[in-house]
Protein backbone atom coordinates (compact mmCIF):
# COMPACT_ATOMS: atom_id res chain seq x y z
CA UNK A 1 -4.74 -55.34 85.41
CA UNK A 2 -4.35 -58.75 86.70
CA UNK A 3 -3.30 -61.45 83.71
CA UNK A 4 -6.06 -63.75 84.14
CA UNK A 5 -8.95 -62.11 84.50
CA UNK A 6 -10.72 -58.49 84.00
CA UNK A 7 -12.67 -56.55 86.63
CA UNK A 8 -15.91 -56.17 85.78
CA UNK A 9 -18.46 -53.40 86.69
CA UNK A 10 -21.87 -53.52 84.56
CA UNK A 11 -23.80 -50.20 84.30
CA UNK A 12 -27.48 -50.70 83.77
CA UNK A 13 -29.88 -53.82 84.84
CA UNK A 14 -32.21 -53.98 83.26
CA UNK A 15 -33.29 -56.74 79.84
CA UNK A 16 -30.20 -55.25 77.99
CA UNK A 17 -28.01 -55.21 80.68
CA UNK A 18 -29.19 -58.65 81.92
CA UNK A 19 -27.97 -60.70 78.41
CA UNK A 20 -24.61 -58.67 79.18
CA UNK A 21 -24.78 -59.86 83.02
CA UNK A 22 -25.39 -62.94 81.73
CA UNK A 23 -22.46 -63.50 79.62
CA UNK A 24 -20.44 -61.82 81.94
CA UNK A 25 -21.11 -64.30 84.56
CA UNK A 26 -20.06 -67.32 82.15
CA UNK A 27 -16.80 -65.84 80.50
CA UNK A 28 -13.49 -66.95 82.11
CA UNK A 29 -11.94 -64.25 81.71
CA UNK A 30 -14.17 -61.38 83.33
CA UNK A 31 -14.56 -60.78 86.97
CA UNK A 32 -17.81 -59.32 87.81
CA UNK A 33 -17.15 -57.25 91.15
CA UNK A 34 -20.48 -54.81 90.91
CA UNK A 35 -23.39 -54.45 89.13
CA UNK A 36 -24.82 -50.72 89.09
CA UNK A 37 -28.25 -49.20 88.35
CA UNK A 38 -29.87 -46.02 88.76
CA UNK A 39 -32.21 -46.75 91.98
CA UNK A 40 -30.50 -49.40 92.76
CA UNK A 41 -33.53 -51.72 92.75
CA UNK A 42 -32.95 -53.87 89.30
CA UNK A 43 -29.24 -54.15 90.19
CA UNK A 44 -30.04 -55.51 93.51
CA UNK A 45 -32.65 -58.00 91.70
CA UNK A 46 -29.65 -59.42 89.68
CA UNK A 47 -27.75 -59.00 92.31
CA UNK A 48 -29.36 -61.58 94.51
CA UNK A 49 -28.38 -64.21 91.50
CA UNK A 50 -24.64 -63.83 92.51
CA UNK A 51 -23.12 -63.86 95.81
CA UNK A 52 -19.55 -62.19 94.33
CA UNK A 53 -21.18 -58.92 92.69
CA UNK A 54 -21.97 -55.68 94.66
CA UNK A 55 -24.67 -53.69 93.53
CA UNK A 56 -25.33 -50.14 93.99
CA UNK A 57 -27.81 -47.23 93.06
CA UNK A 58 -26.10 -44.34 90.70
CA UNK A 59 -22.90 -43.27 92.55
CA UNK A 60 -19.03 -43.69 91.75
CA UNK A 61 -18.32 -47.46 89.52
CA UNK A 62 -14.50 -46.20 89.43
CA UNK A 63 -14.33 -46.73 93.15
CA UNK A 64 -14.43 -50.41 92.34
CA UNK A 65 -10.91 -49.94 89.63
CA UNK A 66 -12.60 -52.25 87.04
CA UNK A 67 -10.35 -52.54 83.96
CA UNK A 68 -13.27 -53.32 82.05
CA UNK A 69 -16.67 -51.27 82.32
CA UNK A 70 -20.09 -52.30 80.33
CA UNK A 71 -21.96 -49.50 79.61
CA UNK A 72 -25.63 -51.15 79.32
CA UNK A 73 -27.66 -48.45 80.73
CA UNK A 74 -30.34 -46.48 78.91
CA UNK A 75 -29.19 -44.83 75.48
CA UNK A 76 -28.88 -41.02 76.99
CA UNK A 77 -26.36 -42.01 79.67
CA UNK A 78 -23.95 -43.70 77.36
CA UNK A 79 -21.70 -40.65 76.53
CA UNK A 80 -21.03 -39.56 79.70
CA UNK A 81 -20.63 -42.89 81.48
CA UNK A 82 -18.26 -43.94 78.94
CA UNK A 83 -16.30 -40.94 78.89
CA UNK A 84 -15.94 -41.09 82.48
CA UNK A 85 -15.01 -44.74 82.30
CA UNK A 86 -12.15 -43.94 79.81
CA UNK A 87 -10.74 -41.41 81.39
CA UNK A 88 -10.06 -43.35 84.49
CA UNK A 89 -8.15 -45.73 82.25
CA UNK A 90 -10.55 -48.35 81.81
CA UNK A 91 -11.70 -50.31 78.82
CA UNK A 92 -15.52 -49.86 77.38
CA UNK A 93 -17.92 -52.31 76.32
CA UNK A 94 -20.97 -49.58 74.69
CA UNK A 95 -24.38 -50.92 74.21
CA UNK A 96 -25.55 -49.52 70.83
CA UNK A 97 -25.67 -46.96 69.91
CA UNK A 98 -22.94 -45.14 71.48
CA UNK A 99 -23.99 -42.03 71.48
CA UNK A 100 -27.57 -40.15 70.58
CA UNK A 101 -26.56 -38.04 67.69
CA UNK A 102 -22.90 -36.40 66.10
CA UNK A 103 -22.04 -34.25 69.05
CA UNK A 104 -22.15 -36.79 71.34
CA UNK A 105 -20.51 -39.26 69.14
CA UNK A 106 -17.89 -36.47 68.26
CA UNK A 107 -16.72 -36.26 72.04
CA UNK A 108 -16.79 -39.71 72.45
CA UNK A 109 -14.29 -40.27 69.51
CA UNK A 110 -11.84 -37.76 71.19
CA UNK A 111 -12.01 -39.63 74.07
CA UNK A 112 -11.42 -43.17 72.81
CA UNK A 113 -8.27 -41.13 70.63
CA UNK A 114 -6.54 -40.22 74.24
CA UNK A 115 -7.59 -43.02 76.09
CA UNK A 116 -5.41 -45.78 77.36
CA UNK A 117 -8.15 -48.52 77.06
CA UNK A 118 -10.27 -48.98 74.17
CA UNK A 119 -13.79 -48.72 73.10
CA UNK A 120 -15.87 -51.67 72.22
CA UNK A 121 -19.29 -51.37 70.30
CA UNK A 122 -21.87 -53.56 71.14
CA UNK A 123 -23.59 -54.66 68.20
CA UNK A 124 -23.56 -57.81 69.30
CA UNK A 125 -25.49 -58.88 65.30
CA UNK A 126 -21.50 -59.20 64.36
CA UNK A 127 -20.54 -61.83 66.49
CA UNK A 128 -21.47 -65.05 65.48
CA UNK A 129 -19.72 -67.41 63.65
CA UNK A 130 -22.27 -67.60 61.04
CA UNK A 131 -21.70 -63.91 59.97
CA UNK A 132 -17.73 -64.62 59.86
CA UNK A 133 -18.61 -66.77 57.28
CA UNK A 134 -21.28 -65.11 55.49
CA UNK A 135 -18.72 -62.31 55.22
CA UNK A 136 -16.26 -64.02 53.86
CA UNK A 137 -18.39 -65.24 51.33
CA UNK A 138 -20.19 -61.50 50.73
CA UNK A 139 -16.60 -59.46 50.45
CA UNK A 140 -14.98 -61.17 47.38
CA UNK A 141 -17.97 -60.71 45.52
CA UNK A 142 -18.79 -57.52 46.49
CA UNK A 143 -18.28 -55.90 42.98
CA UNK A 144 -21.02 -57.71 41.76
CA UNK A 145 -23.46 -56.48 43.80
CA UNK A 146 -26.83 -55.22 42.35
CA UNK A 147 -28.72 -54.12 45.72
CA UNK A 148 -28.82 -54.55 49.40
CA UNK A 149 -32.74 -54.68 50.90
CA UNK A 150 -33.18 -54.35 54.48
CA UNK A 151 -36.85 -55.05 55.93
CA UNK A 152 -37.34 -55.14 59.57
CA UNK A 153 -41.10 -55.70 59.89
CA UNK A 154 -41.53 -55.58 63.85
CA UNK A 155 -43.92 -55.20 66.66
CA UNK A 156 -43.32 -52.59 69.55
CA UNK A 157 -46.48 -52.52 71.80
CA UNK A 158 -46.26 -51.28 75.35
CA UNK A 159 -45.92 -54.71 76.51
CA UNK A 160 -42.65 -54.72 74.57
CA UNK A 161 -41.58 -51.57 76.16
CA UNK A 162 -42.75 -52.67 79.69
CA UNK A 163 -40.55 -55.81 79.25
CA UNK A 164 -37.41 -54.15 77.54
CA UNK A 165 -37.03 -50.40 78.33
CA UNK A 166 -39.66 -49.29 80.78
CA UNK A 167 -41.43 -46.69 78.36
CA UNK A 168 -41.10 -45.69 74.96
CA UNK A 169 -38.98 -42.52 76.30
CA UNK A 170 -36.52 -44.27 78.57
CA UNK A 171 -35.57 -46.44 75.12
CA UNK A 172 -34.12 -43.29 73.38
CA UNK A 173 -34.83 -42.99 69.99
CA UNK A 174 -37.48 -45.06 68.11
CA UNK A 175 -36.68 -47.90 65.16
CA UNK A 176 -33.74 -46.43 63.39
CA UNK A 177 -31.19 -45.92 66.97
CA UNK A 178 -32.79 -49.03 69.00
CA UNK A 179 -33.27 -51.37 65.25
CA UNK A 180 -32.25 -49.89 61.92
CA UNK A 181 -28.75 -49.11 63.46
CA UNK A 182 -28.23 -52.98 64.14
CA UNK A 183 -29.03 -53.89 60.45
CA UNK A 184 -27.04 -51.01 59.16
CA UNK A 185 -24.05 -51.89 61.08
CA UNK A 186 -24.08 -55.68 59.90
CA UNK A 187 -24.31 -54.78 56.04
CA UNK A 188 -21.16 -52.27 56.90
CA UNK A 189 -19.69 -55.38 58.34
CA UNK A 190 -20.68 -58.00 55.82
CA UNK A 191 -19.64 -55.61 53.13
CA UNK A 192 -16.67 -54.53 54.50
CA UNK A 193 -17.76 -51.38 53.08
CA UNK A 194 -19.20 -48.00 54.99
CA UNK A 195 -22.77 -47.28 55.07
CA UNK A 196 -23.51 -43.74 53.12
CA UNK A 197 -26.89 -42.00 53.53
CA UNK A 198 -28.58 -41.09 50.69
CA UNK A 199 -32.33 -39.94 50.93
CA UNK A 200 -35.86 -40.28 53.57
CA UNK A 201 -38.37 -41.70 51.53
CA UNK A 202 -40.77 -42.31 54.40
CA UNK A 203 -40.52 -41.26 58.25
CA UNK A 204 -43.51 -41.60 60.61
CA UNK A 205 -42.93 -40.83 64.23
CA UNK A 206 -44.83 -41.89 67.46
CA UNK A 207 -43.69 -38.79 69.11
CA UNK A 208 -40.90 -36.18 68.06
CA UNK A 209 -37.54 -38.42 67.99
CA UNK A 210 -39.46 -41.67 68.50
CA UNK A 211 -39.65 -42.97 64.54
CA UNK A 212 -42.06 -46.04 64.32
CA UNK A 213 -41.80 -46.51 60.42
CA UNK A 214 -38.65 -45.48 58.20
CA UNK A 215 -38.50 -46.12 54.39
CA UNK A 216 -34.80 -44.48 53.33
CA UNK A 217 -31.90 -45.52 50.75
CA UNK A 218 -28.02 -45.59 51.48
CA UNK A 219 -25.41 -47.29 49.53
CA UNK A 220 -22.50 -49.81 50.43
CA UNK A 221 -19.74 -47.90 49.81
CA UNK A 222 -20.84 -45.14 47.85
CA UNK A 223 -21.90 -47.93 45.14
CA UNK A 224 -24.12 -50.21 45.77
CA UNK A 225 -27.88 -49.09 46.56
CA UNK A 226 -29.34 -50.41 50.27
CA UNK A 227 -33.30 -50.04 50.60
CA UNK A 228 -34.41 -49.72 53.99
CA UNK A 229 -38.09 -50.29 55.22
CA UNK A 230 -38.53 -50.54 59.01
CA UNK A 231 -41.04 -50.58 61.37
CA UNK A 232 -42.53 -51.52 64.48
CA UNK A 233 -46.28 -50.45 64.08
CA UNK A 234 -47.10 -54.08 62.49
CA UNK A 235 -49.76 -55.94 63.00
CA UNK A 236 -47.00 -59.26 63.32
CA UNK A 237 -43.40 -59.48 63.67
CA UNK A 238 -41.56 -60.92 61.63
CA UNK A 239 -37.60 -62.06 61.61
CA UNK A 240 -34.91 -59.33 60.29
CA UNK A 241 -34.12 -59.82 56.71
CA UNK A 242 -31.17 -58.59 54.93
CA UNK A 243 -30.64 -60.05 51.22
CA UNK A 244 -28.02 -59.43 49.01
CA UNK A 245 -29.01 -59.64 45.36
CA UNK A 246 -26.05 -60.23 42.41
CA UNK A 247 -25.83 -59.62 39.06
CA UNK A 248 -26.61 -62.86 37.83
CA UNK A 249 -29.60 -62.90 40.25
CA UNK A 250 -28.01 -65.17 42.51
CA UNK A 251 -28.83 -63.87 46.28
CA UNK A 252 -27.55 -64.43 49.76
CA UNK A 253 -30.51 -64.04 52.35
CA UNK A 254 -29.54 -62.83 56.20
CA UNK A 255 -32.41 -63.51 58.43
CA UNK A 256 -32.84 -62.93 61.90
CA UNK A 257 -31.98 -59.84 64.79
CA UNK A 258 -30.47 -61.91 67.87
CA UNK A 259 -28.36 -64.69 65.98
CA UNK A 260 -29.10 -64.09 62.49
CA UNK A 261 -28.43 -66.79 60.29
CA UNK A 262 -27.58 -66.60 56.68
CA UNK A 263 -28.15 -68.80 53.43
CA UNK A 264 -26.89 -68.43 49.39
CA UNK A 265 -30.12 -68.80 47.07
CA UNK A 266 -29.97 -69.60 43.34
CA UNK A 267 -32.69 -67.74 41.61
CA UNK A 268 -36.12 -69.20 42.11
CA UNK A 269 -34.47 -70.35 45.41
CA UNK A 270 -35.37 -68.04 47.76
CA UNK A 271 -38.71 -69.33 49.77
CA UNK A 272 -37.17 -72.36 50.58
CA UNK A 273 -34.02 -70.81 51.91
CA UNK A 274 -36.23 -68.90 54.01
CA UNK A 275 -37.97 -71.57 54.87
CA UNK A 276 -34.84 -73.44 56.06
CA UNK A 277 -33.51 -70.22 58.19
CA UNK A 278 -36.76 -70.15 59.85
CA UNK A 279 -36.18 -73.13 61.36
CA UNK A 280 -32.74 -71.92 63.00
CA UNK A 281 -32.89 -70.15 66.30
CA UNK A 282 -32.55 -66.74 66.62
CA UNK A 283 -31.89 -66.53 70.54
CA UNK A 284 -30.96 -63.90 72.57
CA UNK A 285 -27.47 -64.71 74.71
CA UNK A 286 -25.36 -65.95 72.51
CA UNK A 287 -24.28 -63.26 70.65
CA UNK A 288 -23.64 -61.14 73.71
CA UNK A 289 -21.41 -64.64 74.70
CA UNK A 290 -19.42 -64.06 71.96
CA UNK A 291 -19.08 -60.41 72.44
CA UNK A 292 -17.94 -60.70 75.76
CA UNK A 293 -15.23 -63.34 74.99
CA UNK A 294 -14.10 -61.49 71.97
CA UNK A 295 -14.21 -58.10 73.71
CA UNK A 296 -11.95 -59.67 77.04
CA UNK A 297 -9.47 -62.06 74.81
CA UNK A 298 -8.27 -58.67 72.63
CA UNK A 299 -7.86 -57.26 75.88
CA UNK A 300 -5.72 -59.41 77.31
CA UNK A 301 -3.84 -60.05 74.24
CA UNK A 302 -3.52 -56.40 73.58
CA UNK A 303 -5.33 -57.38 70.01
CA UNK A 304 -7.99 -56.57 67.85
CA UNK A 305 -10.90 -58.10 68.27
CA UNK A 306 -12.27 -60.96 65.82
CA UNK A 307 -15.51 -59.17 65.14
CA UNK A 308 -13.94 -55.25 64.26
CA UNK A 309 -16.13 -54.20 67.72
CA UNK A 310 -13.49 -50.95 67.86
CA UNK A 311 -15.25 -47.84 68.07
CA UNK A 312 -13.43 -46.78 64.70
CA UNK A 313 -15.05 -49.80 62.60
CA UNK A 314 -18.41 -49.33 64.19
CA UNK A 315 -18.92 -45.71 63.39
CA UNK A 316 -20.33 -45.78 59.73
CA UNK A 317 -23.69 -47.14 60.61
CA UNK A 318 -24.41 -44.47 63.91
CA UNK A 319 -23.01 -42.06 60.98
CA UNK A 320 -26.01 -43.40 58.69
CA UNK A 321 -28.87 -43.18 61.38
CA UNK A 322 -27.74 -39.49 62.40
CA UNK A 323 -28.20 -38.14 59.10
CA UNK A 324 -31.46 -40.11 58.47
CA UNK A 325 -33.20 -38.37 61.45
CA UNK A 326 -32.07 -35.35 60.22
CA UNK A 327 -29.11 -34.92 62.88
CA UNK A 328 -25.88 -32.62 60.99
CA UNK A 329 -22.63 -33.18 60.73
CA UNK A 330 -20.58 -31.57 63.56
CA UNK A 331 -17.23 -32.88 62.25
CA UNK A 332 -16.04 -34.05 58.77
CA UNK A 333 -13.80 -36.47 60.80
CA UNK A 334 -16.30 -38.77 61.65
């Protein structure tokens, strides 16, 4: 592995794997040397962008000796490419989630366990600086915690899917693997706490395995109650809202899916903090920035990184979508 810089091969071209492609192409410390897709054909179209990446269709990404691979491809390829990819010796960068359900997720673990690189999550909602601080300022207080309430109130029409994932199939798994994961994950991370499943309340699905509304209840470490409402049947969308309500009614509101912003509110407070987080941008690219440059600098430093992205810290929320589609428990050491 050369000092500087990492080689860089990105699996998967398409709107997911373009913010990664993206952000690969600005860090200064990652060397992208190919850019691989399944035909071939969306790989070459990002291709054309940069003169220094090789593109390909399917076939062998090893043959290129990355030390780093991004695994950006669609959700039922992950466990195998990354398995593959760590047992060549290279570092992972995993789109979420990682895998589709505990078996998968089981292996994967193993893998990571006897690798010699490591295995980055990408829930790329962690890595902002806004959400270091919000964290700090959620974890001392986190005794005095009354309730957690998630609402993701979204839109997924066929346009959506025609622009993001192709079809409603090739984005495996509906709102609670491609959505309610993300939100999951950042109260886990917020918290400093793991996210434990509790009951369904509400599960509609588009087609078996494709959920389009979810109303279910967890708790922040085993104490304080998380509501969950999520869907993406509405007639709207709206911004990703997390709030955190104390005690003494004071709340701190988390709003926003791409570069979420956060905001304390005393009560009687709360529509014009809203107010004031609607007006900050909620892009995509940054966050995957970040996650790139915090992935590559632990790396290189042999460190952890600054946003917890190890596989070990990022498994309580795939834990919590698993069981809420009904998925078992293969292993009680996950």
């Amino acid at each position: 592995m050369s000092h500087e810089r990492l080689t860089t091969v990105l699996l998967g071209a398409g709107k997911s794997g373009k913010l990664y492609y993206e952000a690969l192409r600005k860090s200064q410390l990652c060397e992208l040397v190919a850019v691989i897709s399944s035909n071939g054909r969306s790989a070459r179209a990002l291709g054309e962008e940069s003169s220094h990446a090789a593109v390909g269709a399917g076939g062998d990404w090893l043959a290129y000796s990355p030390d780093l691979v991004v695994v950006a491809s669609p959700h039922s390829y992950h466990g195998a490419q990354v398995a593959k990819s760590l047992d060549a010796g290279a570092h992972v960068i995993v789109d979420k989630p990682a895998a589709m359900n505990f078996n998968q997720l089981a292996k994967l673990v193993d893998a990571a366990a006897n690798a010699v690189g490591s295995l980055y999550c990408g829930f790329t909602q962690r890595c902002n600086d806004g959400m270091t601080a919000c964290r700090h300022a959620i974890r001392p207080r986190f005794r005095e915690l009354r309730r957690i309430m998630i609402d993701q109130t979204l839109r997924r029409d066929d346009v959506y899917y025609d622009g993001w994932k192709g079809s409603v199939a090739m984005a495996g798994g509906g709102v609670l693997l491609n959505q309610a994961i993300h939100a999951l994950d950042l109260v886990s991370y917020l918290t400093d706490a793991p996210v434990v499943f509790r009951q369904v309340d509400l599960l509609r699905e588009r087609k078996p395995g494709i959920e389009t509304t979810v109303r279910a209840s967890y708790a922040a470490g085993g104490l304080v109650p998380i509501s969950l409402s999520a869907t993406t049947d509405a007639a709207r969308e709206l911004r990703q809202e997390i709030l955190f309500e104390y005690n003494d009614r004071t709340k701190v509101i988390v709003l926003g899916s791409e570069h979420p912003s956060w905001k304390p509110a005393a009560p009687g407070d709360e529509t014009a903090a809203r107010r004031e987080l609607e007006a900050e941008p909620d892009a995509y690219g940054p966050s995957h920035d970040n996650l790139v440059s915090d992935v590559a600098m632990a790396i290189l430093s042999s460190g952890q990184s600054r946003y917890k992205l190890e596989l070990e810290s990022c498994l309580t929320a795939h834990t919590a979508v698993y069981q809420t589609k009904g998925d078992t428990l293969c292993r009680s050491s996950l």
